[in-house]
C-alpha atoms as a PDB file:
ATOM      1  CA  UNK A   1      95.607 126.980 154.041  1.00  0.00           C
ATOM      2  CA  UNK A   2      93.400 128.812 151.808  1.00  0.00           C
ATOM      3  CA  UNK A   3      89.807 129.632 152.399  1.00  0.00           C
ATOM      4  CA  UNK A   4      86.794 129.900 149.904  1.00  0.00           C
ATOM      5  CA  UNK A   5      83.763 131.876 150.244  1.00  0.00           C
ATOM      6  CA  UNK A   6      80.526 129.820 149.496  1.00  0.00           C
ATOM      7  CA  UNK A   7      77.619 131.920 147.873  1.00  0.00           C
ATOM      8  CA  UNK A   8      74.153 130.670 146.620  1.00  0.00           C
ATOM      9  CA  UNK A   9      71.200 132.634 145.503  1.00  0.00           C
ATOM     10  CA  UNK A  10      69.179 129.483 146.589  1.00  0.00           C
ATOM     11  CA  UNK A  11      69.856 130.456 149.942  1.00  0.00           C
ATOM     12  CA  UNK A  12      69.021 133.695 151.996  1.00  0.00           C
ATOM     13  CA  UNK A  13      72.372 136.261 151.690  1.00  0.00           C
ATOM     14  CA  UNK A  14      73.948 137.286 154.524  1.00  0.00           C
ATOM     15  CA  UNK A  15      72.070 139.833 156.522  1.00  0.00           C
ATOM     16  CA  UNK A  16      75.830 140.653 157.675  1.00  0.00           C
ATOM     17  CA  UNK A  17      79.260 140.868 157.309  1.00  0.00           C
ATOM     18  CA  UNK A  18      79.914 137.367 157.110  1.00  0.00           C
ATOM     19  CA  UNK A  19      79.947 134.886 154.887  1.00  0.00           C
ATOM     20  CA  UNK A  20      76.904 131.733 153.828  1.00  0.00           C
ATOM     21  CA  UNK A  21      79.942 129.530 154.235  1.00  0.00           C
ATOM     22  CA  UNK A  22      83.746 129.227 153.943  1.00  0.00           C
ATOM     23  CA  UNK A  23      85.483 126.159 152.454  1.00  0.00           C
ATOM     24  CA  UNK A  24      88.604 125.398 153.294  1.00  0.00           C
ATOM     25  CA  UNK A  25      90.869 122.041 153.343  1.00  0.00           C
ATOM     26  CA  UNK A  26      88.063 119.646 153.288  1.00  0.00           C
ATOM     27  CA  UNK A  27      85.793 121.408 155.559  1.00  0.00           C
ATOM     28  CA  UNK A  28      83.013 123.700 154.776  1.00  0.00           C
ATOM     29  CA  UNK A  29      82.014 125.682 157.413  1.00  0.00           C
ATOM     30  CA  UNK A  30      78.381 127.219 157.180  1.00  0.00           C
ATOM     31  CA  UNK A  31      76.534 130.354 159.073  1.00  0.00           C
ATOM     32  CA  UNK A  32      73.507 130.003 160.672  1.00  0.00           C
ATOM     33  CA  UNK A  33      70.539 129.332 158.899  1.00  0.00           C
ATOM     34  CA  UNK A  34      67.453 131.271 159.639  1.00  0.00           C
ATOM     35  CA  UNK A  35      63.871 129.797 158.130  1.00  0.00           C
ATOM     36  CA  UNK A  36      64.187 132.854 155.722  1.00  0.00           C
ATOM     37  CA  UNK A  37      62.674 131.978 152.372  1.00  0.00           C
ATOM     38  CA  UNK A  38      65.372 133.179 149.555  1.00  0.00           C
ATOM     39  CA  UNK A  39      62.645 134.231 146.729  1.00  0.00           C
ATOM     40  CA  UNK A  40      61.512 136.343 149.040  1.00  0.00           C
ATOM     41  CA  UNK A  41      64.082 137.227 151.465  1.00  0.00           C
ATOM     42  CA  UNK A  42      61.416 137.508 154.687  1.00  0.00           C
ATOM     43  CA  UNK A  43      61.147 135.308 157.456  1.00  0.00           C
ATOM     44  CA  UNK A  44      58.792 132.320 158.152  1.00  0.00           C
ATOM     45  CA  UNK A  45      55.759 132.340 160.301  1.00  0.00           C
ATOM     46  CA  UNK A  46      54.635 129.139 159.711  1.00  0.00           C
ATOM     47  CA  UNK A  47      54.847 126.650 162.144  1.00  0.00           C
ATOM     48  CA  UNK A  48      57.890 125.442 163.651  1.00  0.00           C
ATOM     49  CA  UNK A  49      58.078 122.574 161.442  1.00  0.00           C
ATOM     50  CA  UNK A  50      57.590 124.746 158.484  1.00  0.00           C
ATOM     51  CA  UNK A  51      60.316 126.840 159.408  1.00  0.00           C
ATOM     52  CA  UNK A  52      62.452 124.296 159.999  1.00  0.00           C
ATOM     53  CA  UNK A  53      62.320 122.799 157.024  1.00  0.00           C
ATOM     54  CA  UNK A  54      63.122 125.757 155.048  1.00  0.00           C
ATOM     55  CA  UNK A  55      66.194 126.511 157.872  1.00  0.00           C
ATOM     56  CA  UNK A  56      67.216 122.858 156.559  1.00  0.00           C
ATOM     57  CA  UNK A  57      66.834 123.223 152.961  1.00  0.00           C
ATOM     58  CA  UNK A  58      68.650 126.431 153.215  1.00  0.00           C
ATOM     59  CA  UNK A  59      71.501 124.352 154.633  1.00  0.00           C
ATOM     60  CA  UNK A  60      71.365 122.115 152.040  1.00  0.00           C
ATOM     61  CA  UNK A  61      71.805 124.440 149.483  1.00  0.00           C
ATOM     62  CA  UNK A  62      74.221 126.132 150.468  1.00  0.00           C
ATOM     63  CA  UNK A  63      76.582 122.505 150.819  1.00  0.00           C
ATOM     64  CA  UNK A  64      75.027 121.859 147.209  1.00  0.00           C
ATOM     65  CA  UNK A  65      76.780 125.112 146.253  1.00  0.00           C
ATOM     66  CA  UNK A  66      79.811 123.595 147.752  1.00  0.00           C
ATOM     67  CA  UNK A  67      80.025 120.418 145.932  1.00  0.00           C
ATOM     68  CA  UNK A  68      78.913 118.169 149.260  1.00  0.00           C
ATOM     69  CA  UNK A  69      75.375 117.125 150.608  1.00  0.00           C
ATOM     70  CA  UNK A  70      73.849 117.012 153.773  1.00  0.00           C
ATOM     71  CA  UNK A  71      74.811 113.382 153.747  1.00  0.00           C
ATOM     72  CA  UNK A  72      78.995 114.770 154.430  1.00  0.00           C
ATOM     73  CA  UNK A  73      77.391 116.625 157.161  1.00  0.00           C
ATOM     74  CA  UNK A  74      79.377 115.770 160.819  1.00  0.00           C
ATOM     75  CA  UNK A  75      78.416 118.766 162.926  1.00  0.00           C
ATOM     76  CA  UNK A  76      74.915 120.371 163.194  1.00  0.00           C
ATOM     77  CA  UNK A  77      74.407 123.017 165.681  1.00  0.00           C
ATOM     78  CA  UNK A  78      70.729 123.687 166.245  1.00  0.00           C
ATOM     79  CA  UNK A  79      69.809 127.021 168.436  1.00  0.00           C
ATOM     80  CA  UNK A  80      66.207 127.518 169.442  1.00  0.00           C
ATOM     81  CA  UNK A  81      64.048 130.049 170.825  1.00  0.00           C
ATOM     82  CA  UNK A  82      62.447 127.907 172.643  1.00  0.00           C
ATOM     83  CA  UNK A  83      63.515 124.287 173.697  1.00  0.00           C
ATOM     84  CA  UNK A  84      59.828 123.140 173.625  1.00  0.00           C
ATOM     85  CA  UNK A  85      60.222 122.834 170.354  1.00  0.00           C
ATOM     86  CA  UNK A  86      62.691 120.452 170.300  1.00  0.00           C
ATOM     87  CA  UNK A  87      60.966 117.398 169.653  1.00  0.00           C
ATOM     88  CA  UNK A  88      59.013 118.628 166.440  1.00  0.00           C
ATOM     89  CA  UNK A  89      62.381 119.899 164.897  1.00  0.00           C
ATOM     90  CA  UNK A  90      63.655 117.026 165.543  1.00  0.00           C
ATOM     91  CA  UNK A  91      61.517 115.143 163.738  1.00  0.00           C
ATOM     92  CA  UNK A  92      62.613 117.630 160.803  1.00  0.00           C
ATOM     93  CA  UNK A  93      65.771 117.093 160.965  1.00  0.00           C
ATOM     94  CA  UNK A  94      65.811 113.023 160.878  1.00  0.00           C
ATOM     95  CA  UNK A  95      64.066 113.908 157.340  1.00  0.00           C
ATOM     96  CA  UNK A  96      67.057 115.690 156.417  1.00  0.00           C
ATOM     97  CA  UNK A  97      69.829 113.572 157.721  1.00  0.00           C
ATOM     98  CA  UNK A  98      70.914 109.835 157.492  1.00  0.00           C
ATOM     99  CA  UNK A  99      73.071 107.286 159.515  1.00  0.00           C
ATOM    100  CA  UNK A 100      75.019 107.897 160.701  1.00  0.00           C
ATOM    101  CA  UNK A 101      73.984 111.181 161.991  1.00  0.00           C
ATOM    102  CA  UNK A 102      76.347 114.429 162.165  1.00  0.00           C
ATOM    103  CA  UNK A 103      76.779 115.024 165.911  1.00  0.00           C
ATOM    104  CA  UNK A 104      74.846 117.745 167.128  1.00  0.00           C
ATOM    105  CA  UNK A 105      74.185 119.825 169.388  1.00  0.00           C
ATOM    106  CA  UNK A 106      70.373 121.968 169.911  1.00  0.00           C
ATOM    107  CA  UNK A 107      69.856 124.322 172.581  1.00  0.00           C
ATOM    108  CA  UNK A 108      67.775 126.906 173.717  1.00  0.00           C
ATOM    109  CA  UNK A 109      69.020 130.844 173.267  1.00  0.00           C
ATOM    110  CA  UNK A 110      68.048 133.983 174.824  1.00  0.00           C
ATOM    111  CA  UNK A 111      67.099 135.413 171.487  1.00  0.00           C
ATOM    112  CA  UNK A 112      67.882 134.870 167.439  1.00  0.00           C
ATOM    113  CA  UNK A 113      68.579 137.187 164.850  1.00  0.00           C
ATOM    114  CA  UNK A 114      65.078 138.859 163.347  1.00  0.00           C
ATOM    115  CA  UNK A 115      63.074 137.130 166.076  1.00  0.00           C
ATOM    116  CA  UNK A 116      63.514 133.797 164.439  1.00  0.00           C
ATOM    117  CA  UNK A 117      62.509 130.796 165.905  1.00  0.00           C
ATOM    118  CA  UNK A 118      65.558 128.643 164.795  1.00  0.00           C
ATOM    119  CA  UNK A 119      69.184 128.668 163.688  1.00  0.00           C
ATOM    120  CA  UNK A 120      71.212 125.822 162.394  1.00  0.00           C
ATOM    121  CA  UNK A 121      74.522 125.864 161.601  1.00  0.00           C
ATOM    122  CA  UNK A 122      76.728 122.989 160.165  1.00  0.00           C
ATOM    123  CA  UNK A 123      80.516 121.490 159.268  1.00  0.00           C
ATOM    124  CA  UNK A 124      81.086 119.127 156.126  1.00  0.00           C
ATOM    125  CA  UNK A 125      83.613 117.323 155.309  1.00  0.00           C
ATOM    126  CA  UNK A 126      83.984 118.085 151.394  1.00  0.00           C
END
């Protein structure tokens, strides 16, 4: 099976060696997504709802880029700094995604790249 690399200047590069997402079959596999605006390349200090709504519009780019939308999403991963913020990105995320909603799963982590507040990750079906 072959494997594409996904790449969209709408959406922060990789601060890494990895890439924004891989396609392959009909799966697309994305990277974390950090509330990093990509005109500017920095990272949000808004609120948490701010930055997660850039996290999620980064995602959606990104499976734009890839031919799919957030609507082919069926995994979401959300990692957070800290899990009191899990109801207000929540209510981000139900802006983002329809029924039937991707499974997920949101947690809290030690610590995220840059200091970020947020992560999410994702796998669509293409």
């Amino acid at each position: 099976m072959s494997k594409k690399q996904i790449k969209t200047d709408k959406a922060p590069s990789a601060i890494g060696p990895y890439s924004q997402a891989i396609a392959t079959g009909n799966m697309l596999f994305t990277s974390g997504q950090l509330p990093i605006d990509p005109a500017t390349g920095k990272l949000s200090e808004g609120t948490i709802e701010e930055q997660a709504h850039i996290a999620f519009r980064n995602l959606k780019a990104i499976a734009e880029e890839a031919g799919t939308s957030l609507d082919q999403a069926v995994k979401t991963t959300v990692f957070l700094a800290d899990i009191g913020n899990f109801q207000a990105v929540n209510a981000v995320y139900a802006e983002y995604f329809n029924e039937p909603f991707p499974a997920r799963s949101a947690f809290q982590v030690a610590a995220l790249p840059l200091g970020a507040s947020l992560e999410v990750e994702a796998i669509f079906e293409l």
